[in-house]
Protein backbone atom coordinates (compact mmCIF):
# COMPACT_ATOMS: atom_id res chain seq x y z
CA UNK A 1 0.00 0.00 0.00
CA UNK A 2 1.47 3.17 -1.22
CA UNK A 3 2.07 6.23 1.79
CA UNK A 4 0.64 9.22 0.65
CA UNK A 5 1.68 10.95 3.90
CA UNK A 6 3.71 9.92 7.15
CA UNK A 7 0.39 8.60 8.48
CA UNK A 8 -0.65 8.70 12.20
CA UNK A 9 2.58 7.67 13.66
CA UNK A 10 6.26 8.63 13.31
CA UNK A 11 9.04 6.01 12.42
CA UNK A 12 10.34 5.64 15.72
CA UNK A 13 6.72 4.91 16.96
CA UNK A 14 6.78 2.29 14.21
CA UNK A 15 9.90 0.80 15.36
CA UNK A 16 9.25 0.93 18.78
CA UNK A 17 6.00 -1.26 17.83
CA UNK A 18 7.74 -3.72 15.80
CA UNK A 19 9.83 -4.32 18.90
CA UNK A 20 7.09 -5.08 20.99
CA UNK A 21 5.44 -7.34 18.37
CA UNK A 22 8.55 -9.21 18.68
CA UNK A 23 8.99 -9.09 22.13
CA UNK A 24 5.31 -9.55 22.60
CA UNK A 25 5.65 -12.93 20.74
CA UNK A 26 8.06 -14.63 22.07
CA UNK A 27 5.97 -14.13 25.41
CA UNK A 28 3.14 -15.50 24.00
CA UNK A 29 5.27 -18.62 22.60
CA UNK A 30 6.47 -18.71 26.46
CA UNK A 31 2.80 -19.10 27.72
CA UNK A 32 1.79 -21.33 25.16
CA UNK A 33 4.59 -23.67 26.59
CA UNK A 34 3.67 -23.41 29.96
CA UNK A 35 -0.05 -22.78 29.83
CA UNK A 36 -1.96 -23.77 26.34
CA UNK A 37 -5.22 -22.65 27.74
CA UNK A 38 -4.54 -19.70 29.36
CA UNK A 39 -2.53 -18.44 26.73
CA UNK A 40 -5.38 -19.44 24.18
CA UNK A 41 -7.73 -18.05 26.12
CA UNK A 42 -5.88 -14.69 26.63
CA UNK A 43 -5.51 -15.10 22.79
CA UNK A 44 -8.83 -14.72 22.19
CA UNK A 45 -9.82 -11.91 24.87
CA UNK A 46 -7.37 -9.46 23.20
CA UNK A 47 -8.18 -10.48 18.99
CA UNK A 48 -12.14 -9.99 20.04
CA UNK A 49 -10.81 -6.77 21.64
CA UNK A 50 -8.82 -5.02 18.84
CA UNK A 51 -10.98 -6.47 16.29
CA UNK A 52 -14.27 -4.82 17.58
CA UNK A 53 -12.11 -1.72 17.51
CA UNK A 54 -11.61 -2.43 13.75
CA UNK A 55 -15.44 -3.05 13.60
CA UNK A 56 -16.82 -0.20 15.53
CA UNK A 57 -14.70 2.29 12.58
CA UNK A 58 -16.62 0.71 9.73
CA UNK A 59 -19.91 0.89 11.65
CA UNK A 60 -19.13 4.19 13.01
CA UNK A 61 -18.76 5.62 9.35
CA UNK A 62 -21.83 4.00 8.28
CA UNK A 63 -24.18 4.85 10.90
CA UNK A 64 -23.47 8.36 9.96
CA UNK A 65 -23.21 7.83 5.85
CA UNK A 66 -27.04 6.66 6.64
CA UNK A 67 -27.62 9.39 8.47
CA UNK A 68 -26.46 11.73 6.73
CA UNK A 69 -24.05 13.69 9.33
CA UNK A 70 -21.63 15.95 8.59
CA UNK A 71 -19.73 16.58 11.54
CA UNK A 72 -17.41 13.97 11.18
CA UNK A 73 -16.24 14.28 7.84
CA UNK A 74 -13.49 16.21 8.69
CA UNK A 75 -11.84 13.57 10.64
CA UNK A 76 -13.22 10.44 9.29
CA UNK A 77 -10.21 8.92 7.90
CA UNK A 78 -9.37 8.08 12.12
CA UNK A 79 -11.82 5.31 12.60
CA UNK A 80 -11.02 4.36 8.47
CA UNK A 81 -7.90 4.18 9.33
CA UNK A 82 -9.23 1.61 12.50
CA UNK A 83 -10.71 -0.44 10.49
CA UNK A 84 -7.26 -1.71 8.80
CA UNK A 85 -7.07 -4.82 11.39
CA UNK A 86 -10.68 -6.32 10.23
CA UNK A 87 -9.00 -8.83 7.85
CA UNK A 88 -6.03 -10.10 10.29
CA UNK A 89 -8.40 -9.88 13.39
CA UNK A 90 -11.00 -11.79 10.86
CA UNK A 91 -8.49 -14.67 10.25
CA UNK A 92 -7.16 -15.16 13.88
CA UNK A 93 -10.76 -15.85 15.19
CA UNK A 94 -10.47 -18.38 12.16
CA UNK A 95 -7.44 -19.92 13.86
CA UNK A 96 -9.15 -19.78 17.13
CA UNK A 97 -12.16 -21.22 16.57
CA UNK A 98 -9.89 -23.86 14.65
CA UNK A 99 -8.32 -24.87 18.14
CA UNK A 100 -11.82 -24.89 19.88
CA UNK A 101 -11.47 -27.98 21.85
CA UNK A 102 -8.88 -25.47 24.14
CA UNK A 103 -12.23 -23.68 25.63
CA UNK A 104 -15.39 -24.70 24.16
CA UNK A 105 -16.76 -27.66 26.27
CA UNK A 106 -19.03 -28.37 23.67
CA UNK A 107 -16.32 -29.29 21.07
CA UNK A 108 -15.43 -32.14 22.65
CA UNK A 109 -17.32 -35.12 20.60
CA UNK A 110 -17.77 -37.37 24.58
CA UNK A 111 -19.15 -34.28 26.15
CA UNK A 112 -21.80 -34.48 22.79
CA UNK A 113 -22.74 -37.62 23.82
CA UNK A 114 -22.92 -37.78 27.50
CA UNK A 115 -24.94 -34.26 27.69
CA UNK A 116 -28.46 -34.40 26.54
CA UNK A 117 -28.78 -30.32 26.44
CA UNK A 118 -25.25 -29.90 24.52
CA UNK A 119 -26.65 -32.96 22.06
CA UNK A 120 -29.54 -30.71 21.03
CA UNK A 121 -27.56 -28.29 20.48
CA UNK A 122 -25.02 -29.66 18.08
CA UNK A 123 -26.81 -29.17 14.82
CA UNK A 124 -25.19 -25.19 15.57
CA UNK A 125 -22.62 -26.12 18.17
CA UNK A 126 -20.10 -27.90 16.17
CA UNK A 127 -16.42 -27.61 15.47
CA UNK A 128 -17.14 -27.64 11.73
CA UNK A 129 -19.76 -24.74 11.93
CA UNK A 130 -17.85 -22.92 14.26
CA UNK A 131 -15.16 -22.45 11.52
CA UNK A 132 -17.56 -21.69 8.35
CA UNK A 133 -19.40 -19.09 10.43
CA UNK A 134 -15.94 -17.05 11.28
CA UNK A 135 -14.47 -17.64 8.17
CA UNK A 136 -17.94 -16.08 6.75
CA UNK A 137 -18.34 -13.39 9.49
CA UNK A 138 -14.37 -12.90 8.31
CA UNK A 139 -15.34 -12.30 4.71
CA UNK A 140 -18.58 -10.34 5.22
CA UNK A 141 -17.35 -7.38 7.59
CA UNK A 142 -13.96 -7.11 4.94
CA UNK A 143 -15.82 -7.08 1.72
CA UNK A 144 -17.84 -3.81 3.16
CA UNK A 145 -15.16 -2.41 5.11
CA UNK A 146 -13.35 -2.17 1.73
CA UNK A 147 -16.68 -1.19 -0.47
CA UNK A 148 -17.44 1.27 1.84
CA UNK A 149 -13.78 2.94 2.19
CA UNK A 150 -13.06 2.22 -1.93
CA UNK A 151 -16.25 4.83 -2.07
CA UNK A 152 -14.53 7.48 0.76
CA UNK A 153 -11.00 6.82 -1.57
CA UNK A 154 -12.88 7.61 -4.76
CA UNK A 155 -15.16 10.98 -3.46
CA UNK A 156 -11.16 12.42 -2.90
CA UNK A 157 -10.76 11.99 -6.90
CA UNK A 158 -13.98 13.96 -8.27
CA UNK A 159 -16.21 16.71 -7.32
CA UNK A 160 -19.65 14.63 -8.12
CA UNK A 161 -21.21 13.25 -4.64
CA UNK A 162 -21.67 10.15 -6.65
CA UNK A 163 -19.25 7.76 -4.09
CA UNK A 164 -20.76 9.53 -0.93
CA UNK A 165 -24.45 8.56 -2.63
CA UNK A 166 -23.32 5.77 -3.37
CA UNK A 167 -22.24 4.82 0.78
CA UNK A 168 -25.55 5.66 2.18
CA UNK A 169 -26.95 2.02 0.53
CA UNK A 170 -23.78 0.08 1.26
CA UNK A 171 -23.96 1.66 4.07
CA UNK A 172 -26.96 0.71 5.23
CA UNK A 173 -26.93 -2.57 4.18
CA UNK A 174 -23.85 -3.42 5.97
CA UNK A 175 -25.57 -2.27 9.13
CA UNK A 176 -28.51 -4.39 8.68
CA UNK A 177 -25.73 -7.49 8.04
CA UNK A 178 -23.43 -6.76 10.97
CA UNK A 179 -26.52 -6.54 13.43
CA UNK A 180 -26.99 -10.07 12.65
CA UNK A 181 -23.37 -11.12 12.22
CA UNK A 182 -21.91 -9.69 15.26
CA UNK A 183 -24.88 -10.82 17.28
CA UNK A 184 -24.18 -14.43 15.83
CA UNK A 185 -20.18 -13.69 16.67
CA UNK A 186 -21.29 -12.99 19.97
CA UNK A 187 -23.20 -16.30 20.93
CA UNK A 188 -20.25 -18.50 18.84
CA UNK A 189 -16.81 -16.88 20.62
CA UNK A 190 -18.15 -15.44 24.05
CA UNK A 191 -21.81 -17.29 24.86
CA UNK A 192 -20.63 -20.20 24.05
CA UNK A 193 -18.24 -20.92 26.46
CA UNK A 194 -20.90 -21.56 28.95
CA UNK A 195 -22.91 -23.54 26.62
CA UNK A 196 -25.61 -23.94 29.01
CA UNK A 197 -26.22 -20.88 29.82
CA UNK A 198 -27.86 -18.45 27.47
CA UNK A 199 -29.25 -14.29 27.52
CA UNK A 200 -31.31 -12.96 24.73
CA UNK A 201 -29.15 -9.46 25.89
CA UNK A 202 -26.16 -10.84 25.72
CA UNK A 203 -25.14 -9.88 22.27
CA UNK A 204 -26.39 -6.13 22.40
CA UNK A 205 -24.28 -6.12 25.68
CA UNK A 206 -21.44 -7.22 23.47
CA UNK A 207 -22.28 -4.39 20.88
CA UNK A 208 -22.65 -1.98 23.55
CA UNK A 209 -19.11 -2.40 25.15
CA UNK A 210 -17.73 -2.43 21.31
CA UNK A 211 -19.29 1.33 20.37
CA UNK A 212 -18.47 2.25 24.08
CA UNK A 213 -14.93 1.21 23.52
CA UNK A 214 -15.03 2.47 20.17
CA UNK A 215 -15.70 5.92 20.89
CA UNK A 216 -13.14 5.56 23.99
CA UNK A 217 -10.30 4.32 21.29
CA UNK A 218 -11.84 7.00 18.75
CA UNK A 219 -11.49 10.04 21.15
CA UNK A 220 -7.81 9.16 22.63
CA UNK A 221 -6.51 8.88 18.69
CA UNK A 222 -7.58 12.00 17.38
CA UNK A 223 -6.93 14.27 21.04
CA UNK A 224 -3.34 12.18 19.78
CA UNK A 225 -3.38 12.91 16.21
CA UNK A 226 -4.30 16.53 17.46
CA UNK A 227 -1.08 16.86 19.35
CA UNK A 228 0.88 16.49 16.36
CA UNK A 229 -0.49 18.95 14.32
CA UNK A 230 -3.35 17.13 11.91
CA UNK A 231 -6.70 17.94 12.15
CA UNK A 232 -6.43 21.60 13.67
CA UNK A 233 -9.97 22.33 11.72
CA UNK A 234 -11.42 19.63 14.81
CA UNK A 235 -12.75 22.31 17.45
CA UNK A 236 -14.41 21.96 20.96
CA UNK A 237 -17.76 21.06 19.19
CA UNK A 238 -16.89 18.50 17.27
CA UNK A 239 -15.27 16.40 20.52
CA UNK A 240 -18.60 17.20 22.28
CA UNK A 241 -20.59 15.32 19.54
CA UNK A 242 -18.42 12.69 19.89
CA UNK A 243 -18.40 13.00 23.82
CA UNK A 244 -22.41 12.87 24.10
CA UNK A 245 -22.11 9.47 21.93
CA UNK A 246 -19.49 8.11 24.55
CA UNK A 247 -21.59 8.99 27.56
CA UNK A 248 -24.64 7.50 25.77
CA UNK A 249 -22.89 4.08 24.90
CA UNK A 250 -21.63 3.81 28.19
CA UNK A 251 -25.41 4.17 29.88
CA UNK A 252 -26.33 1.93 27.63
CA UNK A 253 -24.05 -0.68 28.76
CA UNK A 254 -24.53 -0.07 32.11
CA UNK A 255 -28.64 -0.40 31.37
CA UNK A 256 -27.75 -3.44 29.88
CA UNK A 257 -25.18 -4.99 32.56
CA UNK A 258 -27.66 -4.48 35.37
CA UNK A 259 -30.68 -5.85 33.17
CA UNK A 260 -29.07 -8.80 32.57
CA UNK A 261 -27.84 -9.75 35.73
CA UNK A 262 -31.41 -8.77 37.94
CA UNK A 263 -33.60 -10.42 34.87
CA UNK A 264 -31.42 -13.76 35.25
CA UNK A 265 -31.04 -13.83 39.27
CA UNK A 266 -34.56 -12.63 40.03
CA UNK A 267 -35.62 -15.91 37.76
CA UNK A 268 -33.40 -17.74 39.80
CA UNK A 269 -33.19 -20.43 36.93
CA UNK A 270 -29.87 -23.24 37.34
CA UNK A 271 -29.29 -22.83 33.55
CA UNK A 272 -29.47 -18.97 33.71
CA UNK A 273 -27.97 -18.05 37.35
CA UNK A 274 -24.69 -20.52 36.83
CA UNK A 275 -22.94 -17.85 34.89
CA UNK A 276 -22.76 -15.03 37.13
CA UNK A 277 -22.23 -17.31 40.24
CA UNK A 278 -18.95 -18.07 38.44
CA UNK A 279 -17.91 -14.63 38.45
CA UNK A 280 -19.25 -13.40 41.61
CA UNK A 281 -17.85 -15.82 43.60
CA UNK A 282 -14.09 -15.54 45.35
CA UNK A 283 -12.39 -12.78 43.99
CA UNK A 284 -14.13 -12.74 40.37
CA UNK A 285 -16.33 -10.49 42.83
CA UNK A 286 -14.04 -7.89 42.80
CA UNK A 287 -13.22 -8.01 39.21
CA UNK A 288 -16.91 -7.87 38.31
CA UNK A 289 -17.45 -4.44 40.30
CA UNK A 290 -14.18 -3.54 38.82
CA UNK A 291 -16.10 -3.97 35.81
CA UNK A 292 -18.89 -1.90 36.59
CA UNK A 293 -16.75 1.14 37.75
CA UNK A 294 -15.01 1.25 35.00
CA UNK A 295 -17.10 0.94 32.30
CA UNK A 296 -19.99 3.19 33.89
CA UNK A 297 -19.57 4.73 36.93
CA UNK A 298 -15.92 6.61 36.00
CA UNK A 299 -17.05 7.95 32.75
CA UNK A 300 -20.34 8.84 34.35
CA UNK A 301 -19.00 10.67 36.69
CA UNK A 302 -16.51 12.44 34.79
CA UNK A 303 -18.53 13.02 31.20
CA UNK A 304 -21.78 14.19 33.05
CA UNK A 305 -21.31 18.13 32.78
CA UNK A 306 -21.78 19.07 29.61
CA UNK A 307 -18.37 21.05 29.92
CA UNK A 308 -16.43 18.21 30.11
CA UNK A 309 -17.29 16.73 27.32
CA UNK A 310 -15.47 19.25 25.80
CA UNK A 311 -12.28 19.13 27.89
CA UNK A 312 -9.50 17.37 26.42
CA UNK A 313 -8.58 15.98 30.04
CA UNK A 314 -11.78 14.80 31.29
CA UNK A 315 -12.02 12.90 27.70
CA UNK A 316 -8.86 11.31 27.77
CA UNK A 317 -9.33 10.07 31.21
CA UNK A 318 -12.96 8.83 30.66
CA UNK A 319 -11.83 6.81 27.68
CA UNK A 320 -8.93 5.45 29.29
CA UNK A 321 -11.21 4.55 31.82
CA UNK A 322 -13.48 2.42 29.35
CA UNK A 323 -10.39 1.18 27.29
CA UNK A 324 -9.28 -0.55 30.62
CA UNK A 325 -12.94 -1.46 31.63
CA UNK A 326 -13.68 -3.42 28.17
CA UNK A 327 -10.64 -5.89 28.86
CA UNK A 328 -11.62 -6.19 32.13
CA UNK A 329 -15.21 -6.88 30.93
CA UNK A 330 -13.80 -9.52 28.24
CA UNK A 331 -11.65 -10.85 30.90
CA UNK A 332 -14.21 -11.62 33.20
CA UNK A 333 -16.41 -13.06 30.48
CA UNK A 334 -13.49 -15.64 29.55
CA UNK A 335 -11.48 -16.16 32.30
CA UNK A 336 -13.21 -18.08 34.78
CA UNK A 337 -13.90 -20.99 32.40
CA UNK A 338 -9.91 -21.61 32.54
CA UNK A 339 -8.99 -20.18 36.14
CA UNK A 340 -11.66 -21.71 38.14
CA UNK A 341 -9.96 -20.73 41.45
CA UNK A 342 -9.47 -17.10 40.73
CA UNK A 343 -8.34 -14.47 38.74
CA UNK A 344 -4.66 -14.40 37.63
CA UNK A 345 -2.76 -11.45 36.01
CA UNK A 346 0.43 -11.50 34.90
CA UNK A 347 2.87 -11.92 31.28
CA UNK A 348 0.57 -13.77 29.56
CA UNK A 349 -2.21 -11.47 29.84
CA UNK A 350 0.32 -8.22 28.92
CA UNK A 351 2.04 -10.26 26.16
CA UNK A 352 -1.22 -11.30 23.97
CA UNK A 353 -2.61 -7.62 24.08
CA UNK A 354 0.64 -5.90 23.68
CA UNK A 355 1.17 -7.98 20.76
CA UNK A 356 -2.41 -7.81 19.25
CA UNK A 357 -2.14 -4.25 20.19
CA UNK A 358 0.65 -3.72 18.84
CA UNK A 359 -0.60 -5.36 15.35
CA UNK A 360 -3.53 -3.07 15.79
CA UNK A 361 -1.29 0.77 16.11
CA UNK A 362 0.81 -0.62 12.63
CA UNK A 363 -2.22 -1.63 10.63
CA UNK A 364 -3.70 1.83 11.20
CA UNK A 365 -0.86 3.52 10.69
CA UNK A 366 -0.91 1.81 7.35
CA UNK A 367 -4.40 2.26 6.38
CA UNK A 368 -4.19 5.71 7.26
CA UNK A 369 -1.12 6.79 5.28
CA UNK A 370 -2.95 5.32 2.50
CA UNK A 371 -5.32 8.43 1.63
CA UNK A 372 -5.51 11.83 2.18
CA UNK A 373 -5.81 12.87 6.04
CA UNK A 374 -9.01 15.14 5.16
CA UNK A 375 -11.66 13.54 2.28
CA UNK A 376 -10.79 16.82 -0.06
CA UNK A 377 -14.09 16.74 -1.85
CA UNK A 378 -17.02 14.91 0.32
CA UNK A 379 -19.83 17.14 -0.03
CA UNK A 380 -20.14 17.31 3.65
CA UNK A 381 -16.59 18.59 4.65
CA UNK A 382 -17.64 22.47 4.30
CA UNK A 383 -20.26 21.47 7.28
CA UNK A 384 -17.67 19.49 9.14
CA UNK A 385 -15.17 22.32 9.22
CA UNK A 386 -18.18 24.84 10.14
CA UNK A 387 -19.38 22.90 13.19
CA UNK A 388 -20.47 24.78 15.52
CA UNK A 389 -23.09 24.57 18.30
């Protein structure tokens, strides 16, 4: 892919990240040897991490190509630019759900025929499945990702709003595919590793810590690419539009946390209450308020006043807040299906998500030295750079 610019980072950011890939690697290859599971497991908490990053970019610049919105133009090649680890991200959950029998109970063909509930179940619950579903999901969310950022790419080469026209039906199409997908991608990677247990919320809980996280990861790159000089035209309006989404996303995943967990303990069903005695219990119980702060109560407290949703500092801190709060979240979701007696952190956990992180900071780099840093001639960018209140 040919630079047309230095892109988001500098070269001796880039270094520095291809150091900790390495570095990062050769951790994970240590925990593999000493822990399959826990590395796999750790494996899979930071890929679904990064990779709903990647997701919430392309649904992020749909949701407002069907809308219609303007403020955002002027800094819409960011969460492009985030959407550059869909394919990799894609392709490990491949691999992963390739070495299911590490986590899923259900993979395992005697636990299929000693468990009447998992036997009904296998017609969707199979190894085989498992992989064509990824590899599909995989395909999907790429193909639009690049239809949808091949129209952005071509709207820079001609003054006719013919590309940005042309988004608004990919656009909504791919939002009307991924609201199935990703709720299906829910139930298969996370659900499904307590396969007896089911919530119809569970997979807008999932989407709601993705956008939350999304617009945490969104803000902290731009206040970033800000600092070195790009994207000057991006005022104190603009950050408040994208602050009211934050605080939104985050209420909504707090709605849904607490629905969830009173609608399946006040039914007091074996099936049902089994998950959340698992992470209540010991000192998951701390990690699952931990959750709770994080995710909702920090950013509540520090994005309520309208003010601050202007502030650069009281942004910055709310998202890192939520950034930290969705591993935890993922972490708690996985975890306790390997470490039964209690939560463990240590080199395992940092090496997966520095490398997958690291993967994550190169790949945007990439995709966003790729094209212009402003869209030049989208019909909307004279409203962007007017935004006002």
């Amino acid at each position: 892919m040919k630079r047309k610019h230095p892109g988001l980072l500098s070269a001796k950011q880039r270094r520095i990240l291809w150091v900790v890939v390495a570095l990062a690697a050769a951790g994970c290859a240590v925990g593999f040897y000493l822990s399959v599971q826990r590395a796999f497991a750790n494996l899979l908490i930071s890929n679904l991490y990064f990779l709903s990053l990647a997701l919430f970019g392309v649904v992020f610049v749909a949701m407002h190509a069907v809308a219609r919105a303007g403020y955002h133009v002027a800094f819409k090649r960011i969460p492009e630019a985030m959407s550059g680890y869909i394919l990799p991200g894609g392709l490990l959950m491949c691999a992963i759900a390739g070495g299911s029998s590490l986590l899923y109970h259900w993979a395992h063909e005697d636990v299929m025929a000693q468990d009447p509930i998992l036997a009904g179940k296998e017609a969707y619950l199979n190894p085989s499945g498992f992989v064509v579903r990824a590899l599909v999901f995989c395909v999907v969310w790429y193909g639009f990702s690049r239809w949808i950022l091949w129209n952005s790419r071509r709207q820079d080469a001609q003054q006719d709003p013919g590309p940005t026209l042309s988004n608004v039906a990919v656009s909504a199409a791919f939002l009307a595919v991924f609201a199935v997908t990703f709720s299906l991608a829910a139930v298969d990677w996370l659900m499904s590793l307590e396969p007896h247990w089911y919530s119809t919320l569970f997979p807008w809980y999932i989407a709601s810590g993705m956008l939350a996280s999304g617009f945490a990861a969104l803000t902290l790159i731009l206040l970033e690419a800000k600092r070195k000089g790009y994207y000057r035209e991006v005022n104190e309006y603009h950050f408040h539009d994208i602050g009211k989404f934050f605080f939104a996303f985050c209420c909504f995943w707090s709605y849904l946390w607490f629905s969830q967990y009173l609608l399946i303990w006040y039914s007091n069903i074996p099936e049902e209450t089994v998950f959340f005695i698992a992470r209540t219990k010991g000192w998951w119980l701390a990690v699952f308020l931990l959750n709770f702060m994080l995710n909702w109560l920090l950013p509540f407290a520090l994005l309520l006043p309208a003010a601050h949703k202007k502030s650069a500092g009281f942004l910055a801190a709310a998202a890192t807040s939520v950034l930290v709060g969705r591993w935890v979240d993922l972490y708690l979701i996985v975890m306790p299906i390997v470490m039964h007696s209690g939560p463990k952190f240590g080199y395992c956990e940092i090496a997966a998500f520095m490398l997958i992180g690291a993967l994550f900071l190169l790949l945007m780099d990439r995709e966003s030295a790729s094209a212009d840093m402003t869209p030049g001639n989208d019909p909307y960018l004279a409203e962007s750079l007017q935004h006002h209140a």
